[in-house]
C-alpha atoms as a PDB file:
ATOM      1  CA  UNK A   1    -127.719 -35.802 -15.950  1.00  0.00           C
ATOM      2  CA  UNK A   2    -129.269 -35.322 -12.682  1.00  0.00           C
ATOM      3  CA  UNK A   3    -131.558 -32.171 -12.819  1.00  0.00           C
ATOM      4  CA  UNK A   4    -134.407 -31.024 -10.596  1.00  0.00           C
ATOM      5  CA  UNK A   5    -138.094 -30.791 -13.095  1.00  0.00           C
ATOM      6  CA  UNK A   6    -141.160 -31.511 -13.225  1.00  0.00           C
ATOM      7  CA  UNK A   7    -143.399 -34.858 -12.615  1.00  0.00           C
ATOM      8  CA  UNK A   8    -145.584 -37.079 -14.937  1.00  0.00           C
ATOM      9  CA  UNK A   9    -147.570 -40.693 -15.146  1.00  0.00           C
ATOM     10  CA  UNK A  10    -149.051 -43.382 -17.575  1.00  0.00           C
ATOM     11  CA  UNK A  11    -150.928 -45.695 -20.087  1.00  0.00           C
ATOM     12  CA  UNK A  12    -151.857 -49.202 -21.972  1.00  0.00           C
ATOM     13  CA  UNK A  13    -153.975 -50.369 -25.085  1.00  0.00           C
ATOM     14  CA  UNK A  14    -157.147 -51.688 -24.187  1.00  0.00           C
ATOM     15  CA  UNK A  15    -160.546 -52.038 -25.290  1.00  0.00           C
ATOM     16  CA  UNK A  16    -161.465 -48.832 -25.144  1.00  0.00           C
ATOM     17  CA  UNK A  17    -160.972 -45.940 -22.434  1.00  0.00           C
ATOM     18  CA  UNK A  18    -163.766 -45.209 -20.168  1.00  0.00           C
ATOM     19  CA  UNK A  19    -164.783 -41.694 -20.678  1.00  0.00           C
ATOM     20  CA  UNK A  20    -164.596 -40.402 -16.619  1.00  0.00           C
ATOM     21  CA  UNK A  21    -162.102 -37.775 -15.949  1.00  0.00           C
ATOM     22  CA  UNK A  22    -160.221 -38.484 -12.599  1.00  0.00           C
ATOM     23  CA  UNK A  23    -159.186 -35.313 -11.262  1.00  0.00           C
ATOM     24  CA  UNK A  24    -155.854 -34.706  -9.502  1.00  0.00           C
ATOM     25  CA  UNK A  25    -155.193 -35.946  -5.977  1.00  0.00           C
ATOM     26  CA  UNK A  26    -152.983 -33.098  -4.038  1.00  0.00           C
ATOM     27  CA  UNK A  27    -152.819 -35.107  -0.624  1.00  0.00           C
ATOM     28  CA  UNK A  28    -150.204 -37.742  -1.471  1.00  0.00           C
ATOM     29  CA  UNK A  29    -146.696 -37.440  -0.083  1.00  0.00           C
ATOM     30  CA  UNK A  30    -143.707 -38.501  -2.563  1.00  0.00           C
ATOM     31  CA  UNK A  31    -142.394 -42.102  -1.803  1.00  0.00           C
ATOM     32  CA  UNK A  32    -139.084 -42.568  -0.380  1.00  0.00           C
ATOM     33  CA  UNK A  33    -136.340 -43.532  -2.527  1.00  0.00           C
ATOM     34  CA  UNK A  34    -133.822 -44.718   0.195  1.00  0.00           C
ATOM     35  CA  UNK A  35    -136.641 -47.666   1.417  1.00  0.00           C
ATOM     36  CA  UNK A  36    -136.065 -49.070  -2.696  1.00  0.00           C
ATOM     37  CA  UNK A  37    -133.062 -51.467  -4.253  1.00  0.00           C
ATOM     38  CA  UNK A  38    -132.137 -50.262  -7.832  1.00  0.00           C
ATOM     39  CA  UNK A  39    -133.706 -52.302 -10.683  1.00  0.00           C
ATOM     40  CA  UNK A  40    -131.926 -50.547 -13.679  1.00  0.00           C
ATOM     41  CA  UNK A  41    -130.688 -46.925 -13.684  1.00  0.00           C
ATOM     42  CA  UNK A  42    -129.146 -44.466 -16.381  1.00  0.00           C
ATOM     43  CA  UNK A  43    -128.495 -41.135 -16.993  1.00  0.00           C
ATOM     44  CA  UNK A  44    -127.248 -41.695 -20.666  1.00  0.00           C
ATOM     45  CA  UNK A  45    -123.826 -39.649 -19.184  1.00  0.00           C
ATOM     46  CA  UNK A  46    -122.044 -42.984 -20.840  1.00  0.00           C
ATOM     47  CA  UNK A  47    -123.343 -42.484 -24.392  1.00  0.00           C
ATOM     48  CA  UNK A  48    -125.142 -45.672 -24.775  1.00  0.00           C
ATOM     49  CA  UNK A  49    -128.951 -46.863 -23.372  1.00  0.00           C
ATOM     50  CA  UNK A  50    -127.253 -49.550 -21.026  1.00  0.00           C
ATOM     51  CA  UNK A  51    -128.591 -51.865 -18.938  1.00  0.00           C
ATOM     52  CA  UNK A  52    -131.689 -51.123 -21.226  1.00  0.00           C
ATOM     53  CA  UNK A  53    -132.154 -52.539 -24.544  1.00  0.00           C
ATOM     54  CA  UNK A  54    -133.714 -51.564 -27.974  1.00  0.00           C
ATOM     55  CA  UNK A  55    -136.212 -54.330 -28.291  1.00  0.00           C
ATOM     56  CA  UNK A  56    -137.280 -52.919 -31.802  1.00  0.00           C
ATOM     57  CA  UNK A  57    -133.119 -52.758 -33.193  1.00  0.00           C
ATOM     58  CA  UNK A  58    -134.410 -54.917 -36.079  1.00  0.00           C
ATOM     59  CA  UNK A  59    -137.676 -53.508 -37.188  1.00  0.00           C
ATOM     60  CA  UNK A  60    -136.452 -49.469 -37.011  1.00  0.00           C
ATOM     61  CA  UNK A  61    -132.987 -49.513 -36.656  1.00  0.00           C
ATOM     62  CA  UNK A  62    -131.483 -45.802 -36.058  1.00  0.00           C
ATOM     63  CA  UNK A  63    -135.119 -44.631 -34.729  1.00  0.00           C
ATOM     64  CA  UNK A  64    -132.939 -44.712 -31.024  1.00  0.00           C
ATOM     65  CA  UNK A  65    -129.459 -43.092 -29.949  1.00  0.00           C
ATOM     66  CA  UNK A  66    -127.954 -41.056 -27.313  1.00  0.00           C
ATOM     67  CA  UNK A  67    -127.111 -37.246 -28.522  1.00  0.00           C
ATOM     68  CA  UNK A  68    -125.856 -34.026 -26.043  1.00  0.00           C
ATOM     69  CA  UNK A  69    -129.342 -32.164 -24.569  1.00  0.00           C
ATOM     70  CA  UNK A  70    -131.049 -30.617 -28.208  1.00  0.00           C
ATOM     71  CA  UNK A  71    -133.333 -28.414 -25.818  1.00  0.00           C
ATOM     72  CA  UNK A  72    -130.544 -27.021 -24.294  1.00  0.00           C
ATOM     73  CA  UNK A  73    -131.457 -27.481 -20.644  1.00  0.00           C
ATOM     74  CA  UNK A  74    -128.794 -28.533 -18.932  1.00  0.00           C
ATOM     75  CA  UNK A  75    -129.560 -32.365 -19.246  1.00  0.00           C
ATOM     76  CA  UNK A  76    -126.185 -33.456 -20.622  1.00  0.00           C
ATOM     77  CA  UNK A  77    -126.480 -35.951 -22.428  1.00  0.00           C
ATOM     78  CA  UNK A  78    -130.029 -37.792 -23.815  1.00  0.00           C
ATOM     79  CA  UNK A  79    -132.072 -40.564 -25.191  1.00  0.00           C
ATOM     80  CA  UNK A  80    -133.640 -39.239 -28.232  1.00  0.00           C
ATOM     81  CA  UNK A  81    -136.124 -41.380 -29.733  1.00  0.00           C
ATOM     82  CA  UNK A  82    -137.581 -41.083 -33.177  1.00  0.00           C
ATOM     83  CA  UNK A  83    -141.161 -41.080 -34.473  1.00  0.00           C
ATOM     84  CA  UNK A  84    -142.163 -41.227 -37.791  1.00  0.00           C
ATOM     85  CA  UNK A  85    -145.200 -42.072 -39.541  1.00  0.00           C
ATOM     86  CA  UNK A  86    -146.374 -40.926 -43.158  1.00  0.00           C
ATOM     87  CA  UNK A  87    -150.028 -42.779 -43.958  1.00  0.00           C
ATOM     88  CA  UNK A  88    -149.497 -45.624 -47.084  1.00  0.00           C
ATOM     89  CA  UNK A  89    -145.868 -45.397 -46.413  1.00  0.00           C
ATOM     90  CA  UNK A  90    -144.740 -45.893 -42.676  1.00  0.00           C
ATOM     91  CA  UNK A  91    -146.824 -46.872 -39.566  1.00  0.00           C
ATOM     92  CA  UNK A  92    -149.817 -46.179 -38.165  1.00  0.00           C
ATOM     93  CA  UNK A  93    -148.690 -47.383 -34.894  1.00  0.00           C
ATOM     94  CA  UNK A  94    -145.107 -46.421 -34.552  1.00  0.00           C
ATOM     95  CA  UNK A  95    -143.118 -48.450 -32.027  1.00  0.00           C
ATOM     96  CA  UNK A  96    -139.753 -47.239 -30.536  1.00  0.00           C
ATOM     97  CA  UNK A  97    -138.670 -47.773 -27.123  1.00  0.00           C
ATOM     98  CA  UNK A  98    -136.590 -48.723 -24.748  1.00  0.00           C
ATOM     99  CA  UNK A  99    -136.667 -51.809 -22.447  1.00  0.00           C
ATOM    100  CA  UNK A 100    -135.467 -54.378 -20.356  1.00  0.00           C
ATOM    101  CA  UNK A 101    -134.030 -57.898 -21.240  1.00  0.00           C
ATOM    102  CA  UNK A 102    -137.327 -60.413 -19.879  1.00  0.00           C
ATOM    103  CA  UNK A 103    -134.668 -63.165 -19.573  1.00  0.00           C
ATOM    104  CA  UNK A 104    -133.025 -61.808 -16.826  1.00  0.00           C
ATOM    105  CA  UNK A 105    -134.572 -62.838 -13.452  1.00  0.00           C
ATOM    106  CA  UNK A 106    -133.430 -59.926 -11.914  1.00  0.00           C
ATOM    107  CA  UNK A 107    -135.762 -57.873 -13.929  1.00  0.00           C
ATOM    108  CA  UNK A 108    -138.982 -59.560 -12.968  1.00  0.00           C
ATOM    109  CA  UNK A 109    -141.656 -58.651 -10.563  1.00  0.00           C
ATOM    110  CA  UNK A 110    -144.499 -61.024  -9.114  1.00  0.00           C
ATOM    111  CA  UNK A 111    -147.615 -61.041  -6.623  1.00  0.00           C
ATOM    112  CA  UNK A 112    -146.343 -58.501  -3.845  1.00  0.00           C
ATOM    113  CA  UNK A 113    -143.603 -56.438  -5.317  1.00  0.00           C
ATOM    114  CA  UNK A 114    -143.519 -53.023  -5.976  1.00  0.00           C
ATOM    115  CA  UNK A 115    -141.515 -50.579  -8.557  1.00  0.00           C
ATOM    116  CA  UNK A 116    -141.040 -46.951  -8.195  1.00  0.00           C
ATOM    117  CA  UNK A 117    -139.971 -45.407 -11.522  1.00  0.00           C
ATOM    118  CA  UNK A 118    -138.825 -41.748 -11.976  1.00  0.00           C
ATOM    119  CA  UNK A 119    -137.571 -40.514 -15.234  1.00  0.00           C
ATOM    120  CA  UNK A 120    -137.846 -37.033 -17.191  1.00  0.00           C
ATOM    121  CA  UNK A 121    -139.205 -36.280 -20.393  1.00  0.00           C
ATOM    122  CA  UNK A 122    -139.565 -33.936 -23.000  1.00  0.00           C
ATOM    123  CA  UNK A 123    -142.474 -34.140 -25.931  1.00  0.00           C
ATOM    124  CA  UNK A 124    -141.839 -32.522 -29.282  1.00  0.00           C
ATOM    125  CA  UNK A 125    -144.215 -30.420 -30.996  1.00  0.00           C
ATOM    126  CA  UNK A 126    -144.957 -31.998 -34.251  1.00  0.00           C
ATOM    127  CA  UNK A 127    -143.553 -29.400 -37.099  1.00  0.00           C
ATOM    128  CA  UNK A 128    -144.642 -31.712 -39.840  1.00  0.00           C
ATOM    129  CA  UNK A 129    -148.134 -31.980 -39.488  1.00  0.00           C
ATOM    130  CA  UNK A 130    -150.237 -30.344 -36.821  1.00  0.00           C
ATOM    131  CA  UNK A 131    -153.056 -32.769 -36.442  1.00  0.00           C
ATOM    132  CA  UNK A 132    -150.895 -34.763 -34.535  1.00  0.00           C
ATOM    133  CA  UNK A 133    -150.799 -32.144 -32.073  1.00  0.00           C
ATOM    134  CA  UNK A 134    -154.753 -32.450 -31.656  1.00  0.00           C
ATOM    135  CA  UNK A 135    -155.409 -36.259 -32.553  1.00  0.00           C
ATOM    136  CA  UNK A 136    -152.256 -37.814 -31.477  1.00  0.00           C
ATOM    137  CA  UNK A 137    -151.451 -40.360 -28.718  1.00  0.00           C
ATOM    138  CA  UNK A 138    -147.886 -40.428 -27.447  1.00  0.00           C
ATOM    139  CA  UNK A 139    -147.639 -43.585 -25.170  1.00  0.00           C
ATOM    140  CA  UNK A 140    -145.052 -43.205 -22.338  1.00  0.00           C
ATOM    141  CA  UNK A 141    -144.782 -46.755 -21.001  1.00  0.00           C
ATOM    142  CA  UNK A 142    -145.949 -50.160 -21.813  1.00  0.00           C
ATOM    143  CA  UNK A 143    -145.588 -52.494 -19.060  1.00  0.00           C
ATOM    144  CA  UNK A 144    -146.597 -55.949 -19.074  1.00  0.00           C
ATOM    145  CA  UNK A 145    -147.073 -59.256 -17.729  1.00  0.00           C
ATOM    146  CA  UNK A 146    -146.232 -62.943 -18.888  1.00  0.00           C
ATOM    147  CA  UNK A 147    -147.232 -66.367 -17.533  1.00  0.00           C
ATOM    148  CA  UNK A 148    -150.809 -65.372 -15.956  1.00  0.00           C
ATOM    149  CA  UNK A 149    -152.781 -64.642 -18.758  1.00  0.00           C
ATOM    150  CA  UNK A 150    -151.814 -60.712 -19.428  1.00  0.00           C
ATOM    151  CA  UNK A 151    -151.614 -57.311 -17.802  1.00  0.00           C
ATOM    152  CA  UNK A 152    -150.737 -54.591 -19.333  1.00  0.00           C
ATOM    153  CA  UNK A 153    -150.014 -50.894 -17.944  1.00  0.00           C
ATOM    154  CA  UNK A 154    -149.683 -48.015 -20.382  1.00  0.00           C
ATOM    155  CA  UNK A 155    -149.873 -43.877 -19.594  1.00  0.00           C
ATOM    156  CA  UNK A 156    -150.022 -41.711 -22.811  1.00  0.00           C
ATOM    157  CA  UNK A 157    -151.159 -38.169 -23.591  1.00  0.00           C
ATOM    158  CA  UNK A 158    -153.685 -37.387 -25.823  1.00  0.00           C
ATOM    159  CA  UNK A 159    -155.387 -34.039 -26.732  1.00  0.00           C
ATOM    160  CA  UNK A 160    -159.032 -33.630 -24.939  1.00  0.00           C
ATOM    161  CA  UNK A 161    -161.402 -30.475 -25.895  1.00  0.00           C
ATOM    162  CA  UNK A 162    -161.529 -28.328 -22.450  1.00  0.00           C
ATOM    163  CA  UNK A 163    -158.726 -30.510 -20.972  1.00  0.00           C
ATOM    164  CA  UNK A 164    -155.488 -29.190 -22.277  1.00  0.00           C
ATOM    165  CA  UNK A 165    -153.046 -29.056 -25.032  1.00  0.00           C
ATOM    166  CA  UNK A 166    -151.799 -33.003 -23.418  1.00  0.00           C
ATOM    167  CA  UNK A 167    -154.185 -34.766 -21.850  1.00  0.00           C
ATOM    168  CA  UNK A 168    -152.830 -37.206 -19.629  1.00  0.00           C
ATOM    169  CA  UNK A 169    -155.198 -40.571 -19.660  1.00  0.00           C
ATOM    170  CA  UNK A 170    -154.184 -44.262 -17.935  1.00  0.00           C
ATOM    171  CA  UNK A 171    -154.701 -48.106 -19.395  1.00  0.00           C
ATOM    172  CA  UNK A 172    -154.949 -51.141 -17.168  1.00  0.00           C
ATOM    173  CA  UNK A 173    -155.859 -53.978 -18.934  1.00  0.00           C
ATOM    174  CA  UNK A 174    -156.225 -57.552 -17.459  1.00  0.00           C
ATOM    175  CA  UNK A 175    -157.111 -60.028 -19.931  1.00  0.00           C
ATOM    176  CA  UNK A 176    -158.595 -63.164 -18.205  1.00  0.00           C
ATOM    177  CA  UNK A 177    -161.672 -65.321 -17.906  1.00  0.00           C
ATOM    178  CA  UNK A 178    -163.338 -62.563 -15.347  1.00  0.00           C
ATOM    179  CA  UNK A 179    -163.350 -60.619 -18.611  1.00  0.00           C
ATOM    180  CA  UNK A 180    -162.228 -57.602 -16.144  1.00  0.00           C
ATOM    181  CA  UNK A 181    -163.334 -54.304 -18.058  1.00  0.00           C
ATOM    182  CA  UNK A 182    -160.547 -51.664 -18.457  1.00  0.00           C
ATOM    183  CA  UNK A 183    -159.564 -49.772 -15.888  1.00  0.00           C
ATOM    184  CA  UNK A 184    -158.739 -46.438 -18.167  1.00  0.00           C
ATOM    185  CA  UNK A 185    -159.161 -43.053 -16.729  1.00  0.00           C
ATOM    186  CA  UNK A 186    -158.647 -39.639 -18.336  1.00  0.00           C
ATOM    187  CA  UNK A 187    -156.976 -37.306 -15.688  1.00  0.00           C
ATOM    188  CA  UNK A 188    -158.755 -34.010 -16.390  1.00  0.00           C
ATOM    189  CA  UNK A 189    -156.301 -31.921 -14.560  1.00  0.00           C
ATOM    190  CA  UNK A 190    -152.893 -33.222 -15.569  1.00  0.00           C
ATOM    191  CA  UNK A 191    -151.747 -31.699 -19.268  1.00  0.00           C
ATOM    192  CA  UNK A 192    -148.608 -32.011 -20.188  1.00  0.00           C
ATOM    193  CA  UNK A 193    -146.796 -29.110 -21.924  1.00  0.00           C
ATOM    194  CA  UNK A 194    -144.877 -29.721 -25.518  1.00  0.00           C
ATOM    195  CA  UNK A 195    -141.529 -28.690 -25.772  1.00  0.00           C
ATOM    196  CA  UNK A 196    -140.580 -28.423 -22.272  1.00  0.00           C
ATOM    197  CA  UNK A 197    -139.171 -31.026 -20.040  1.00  0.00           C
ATOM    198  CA  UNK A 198    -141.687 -33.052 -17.161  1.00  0.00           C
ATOM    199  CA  UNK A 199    -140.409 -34.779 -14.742  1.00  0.00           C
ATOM    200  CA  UNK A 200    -142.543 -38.742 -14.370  1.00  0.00           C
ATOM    201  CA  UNK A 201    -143.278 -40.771 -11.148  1.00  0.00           C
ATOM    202  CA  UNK A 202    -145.312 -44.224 -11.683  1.00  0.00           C
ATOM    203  CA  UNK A 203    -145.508 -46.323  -8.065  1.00  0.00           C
ATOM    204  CA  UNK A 204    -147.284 -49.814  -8.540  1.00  0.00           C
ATOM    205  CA  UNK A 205    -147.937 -52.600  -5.704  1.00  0.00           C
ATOM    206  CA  UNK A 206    -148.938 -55.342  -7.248  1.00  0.00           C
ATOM    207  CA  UNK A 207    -151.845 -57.467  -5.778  1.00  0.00           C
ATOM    208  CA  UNK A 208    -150.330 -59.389  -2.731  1.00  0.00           C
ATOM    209  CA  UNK A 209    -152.414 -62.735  -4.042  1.00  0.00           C
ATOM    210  CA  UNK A 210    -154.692 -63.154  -7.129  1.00  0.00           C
ATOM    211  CA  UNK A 211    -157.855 -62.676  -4.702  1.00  0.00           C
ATOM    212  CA  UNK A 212    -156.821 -59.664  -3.274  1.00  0.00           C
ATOM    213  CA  UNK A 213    -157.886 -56.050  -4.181  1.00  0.00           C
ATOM    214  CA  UNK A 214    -154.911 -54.026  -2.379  1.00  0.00           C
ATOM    215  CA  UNK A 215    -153.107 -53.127  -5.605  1.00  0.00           C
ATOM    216  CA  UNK A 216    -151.420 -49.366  -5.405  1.00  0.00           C
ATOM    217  CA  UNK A 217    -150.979 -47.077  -8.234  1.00  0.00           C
ATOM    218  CA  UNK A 218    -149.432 -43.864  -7.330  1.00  0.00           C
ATOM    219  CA  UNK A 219    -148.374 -40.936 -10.459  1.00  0.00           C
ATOM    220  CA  UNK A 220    -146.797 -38.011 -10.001  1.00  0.00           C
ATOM    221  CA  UNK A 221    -146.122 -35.440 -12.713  1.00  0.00           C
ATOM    222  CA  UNK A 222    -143.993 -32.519 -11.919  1.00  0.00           C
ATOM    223  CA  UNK A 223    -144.246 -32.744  -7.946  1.00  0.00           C
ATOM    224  CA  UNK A 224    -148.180 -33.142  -8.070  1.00  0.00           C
ATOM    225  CA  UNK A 225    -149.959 -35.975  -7.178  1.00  0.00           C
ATOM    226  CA  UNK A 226    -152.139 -37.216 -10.507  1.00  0.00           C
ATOM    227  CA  UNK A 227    -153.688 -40.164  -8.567  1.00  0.00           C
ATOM    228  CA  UNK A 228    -153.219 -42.194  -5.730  1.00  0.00           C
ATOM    229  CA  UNK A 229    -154.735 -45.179  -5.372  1.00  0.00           C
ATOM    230  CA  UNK A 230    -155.201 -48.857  -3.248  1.00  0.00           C
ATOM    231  CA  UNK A 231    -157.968 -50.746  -4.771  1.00  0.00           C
ATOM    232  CA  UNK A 232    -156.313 -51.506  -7.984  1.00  0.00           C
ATOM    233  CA  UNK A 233    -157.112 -54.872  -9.153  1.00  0.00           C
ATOM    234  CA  UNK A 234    -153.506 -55.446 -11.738  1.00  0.00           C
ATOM    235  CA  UNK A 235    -154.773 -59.530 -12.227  1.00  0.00           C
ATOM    236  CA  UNK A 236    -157.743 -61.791 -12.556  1.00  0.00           C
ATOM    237  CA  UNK A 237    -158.667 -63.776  -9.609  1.00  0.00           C
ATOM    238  CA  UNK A 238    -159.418 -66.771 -11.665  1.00  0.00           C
ATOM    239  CA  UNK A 239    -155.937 -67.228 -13.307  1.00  0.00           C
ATOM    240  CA  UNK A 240    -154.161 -70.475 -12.782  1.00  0.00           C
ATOM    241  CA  UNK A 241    -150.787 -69.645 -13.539  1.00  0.00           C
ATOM    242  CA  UNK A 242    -147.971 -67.245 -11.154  1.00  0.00           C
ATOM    243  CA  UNK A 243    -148.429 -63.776 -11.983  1.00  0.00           C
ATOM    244  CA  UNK A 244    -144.810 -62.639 -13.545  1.00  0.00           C
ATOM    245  CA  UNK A 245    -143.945 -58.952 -15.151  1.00  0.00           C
ATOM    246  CA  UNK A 246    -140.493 -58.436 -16.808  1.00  0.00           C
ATOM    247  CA  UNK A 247    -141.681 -56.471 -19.820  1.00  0.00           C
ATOM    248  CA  UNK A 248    -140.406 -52.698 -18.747  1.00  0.00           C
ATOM    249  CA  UNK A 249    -140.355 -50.708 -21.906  1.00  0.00           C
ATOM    250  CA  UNK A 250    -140.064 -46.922 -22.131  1.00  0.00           C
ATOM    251  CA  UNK A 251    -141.379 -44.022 -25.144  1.00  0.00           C
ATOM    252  CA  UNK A 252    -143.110 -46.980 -26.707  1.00  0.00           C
ATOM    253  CA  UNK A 253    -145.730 -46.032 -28.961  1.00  0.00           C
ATOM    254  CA  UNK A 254    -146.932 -43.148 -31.278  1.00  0.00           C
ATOM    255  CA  UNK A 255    -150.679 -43.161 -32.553  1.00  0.00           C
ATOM    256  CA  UNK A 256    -151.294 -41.122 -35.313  1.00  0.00           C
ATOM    257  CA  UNK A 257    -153.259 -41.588 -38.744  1.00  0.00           C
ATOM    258  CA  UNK A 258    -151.439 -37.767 -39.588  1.00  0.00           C
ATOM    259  CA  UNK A 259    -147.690 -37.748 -40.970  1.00  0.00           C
ATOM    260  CA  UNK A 260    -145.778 -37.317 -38.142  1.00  0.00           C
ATOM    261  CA  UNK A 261    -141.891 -36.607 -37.794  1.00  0.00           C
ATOM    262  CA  UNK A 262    -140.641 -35.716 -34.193  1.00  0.00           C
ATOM    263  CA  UNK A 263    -138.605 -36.862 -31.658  1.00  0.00           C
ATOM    264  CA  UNK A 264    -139.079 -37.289 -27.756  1.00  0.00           C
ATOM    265  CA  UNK A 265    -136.428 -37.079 -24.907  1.00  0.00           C
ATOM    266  CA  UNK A 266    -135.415 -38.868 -21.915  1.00  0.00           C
ATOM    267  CA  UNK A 267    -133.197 -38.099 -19.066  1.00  0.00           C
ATOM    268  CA  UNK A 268    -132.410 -39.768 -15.687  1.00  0.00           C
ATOM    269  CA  UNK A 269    -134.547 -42.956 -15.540  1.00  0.00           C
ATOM    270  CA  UNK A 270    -134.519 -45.346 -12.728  1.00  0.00           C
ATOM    271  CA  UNK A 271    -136.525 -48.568 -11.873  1.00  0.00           C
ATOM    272  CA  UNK A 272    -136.349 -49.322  -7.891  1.00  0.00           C
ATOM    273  CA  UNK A 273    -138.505 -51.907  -6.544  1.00  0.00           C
ATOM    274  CA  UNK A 274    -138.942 -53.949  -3.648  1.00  0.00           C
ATOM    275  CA  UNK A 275    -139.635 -57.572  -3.666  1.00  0.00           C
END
């Protein structure tokens, strides 16, 4: 259900994050939505995840559904995702999302093209344990690549002394023969509240050639610009193969070595891209 919020960003497993904090960048205008095609849209209004898929149905089955707005916020109806991890019984790295089917051409991206996602959010407080609430990482996106060696975007939040209750930090890791270090920033200034909804913008250009060093990454969480971007390097100048992303996958990943049992919320998510 269409519903005016606030703004967030992302993150992606790598080597380890560098330990700069990027601070907010307030002099980026929002990107127009009318200049975009649709990729995949849904407000969950028809009670299912359609066009997306649950690419984890047979490893957690029942950890995803579609249930009316728990928060009561005039969302309508939701995708509720569920994470649950209890240590020597469940996972340490708990995997639910939603995604995209990679066999459909029309949901892949190559050298050049550009995606514009939007989508609102809502993190749970974890009532089971509260270490989660100051050790946890709640990835928000994995994105990823296939055919050129591998890229991999990921956004997450994760607790940082003097930074917030969620810290917002950022993952891009190219895995090639340039042995590219990770591009993974903490954004100092952008926390994201528990229990209240956010509203997510994530921009990407990819590279226009594997040489070239004019990728864009622009976030956005709740109306304010998180970073903005046009040096990003998203593949390795030395791969052989045609640089190809269809992997699109949404909630994704909880990282937590405390029992955990809590749910997260999504409303309103669109991919739009130009080619």
């Amino acid at each position: 259900m269409t519903r005016a919020v606030t703004t967030l960003a992302l993150l992606c497993a790598c080597a380890g994050p560098s330990l700069a904090h990027a601070q907010i960048v307030r002099n980026a205008s929002a990107p127009t939505q009318a200049a975009y095609t649709v990729m995949a849209a849904t407000d969950f209004e028809s009670g299912t995840i359609a066009p997306f898929i649950n690419p984890y149905a047979g490893v957690l089955p029942g950890a995803i559904d579609v249930v009316p707005d728990p928060t009561k916020s005039g969302h309508g109806k939701v995708l509720r995702i569920h994470y649950w991890n209890e240590p020597g019984k469940g996972w340490y790295d708990n995997n639910d999302a939603i995604g995209l089917d990679p066999s459909k051409a029309s949901y892949h991206l190559g050298l050049g093209g550009e995606v514009l996602f939007t989508g609102d959010f809502y993190l749970e407080k974890s009532a089971s344990n509260s270490d989660i609430n100051a050790h946890g990482l709640r990835k928000l996106n994995y994105w990823c690549s296939s055919g050129a060696g591998h890229m991999c975007y990921v956004l997450a939040t994760q607790p940082s002394p003097g930074f917030g209750d969620q810290q917002l930090m950022s993952s891009i890791s190219v895995t090639g023969p340039s042995n590219t270090p990770c591009d993974c920033p903490y954004y100092g200034d952008a926390t994201v509240s528990t229990n209240t909804w956010h509203t997510l913008s994530i921009r990407i250009r990819f590279n226009t050639s594997l040489m070239s060093k004019d990728g864009i990454l622009e976030v956005r969480l709740d109306g304010k610009t998180v970073t903005s971007r046009t040096d990003v390097q998203w593949v390795d100048p030395r791969w052989t193969n045609a640089f190809d992303i269809s992997d699109w996958r949404i909630g994704e990943q909880l990282n937590s070595t405390a029992k955990v049992d809590e749910y997260r919320y999504w409303d309103n998510i669109r991919f739009l891209v130009k080619r």
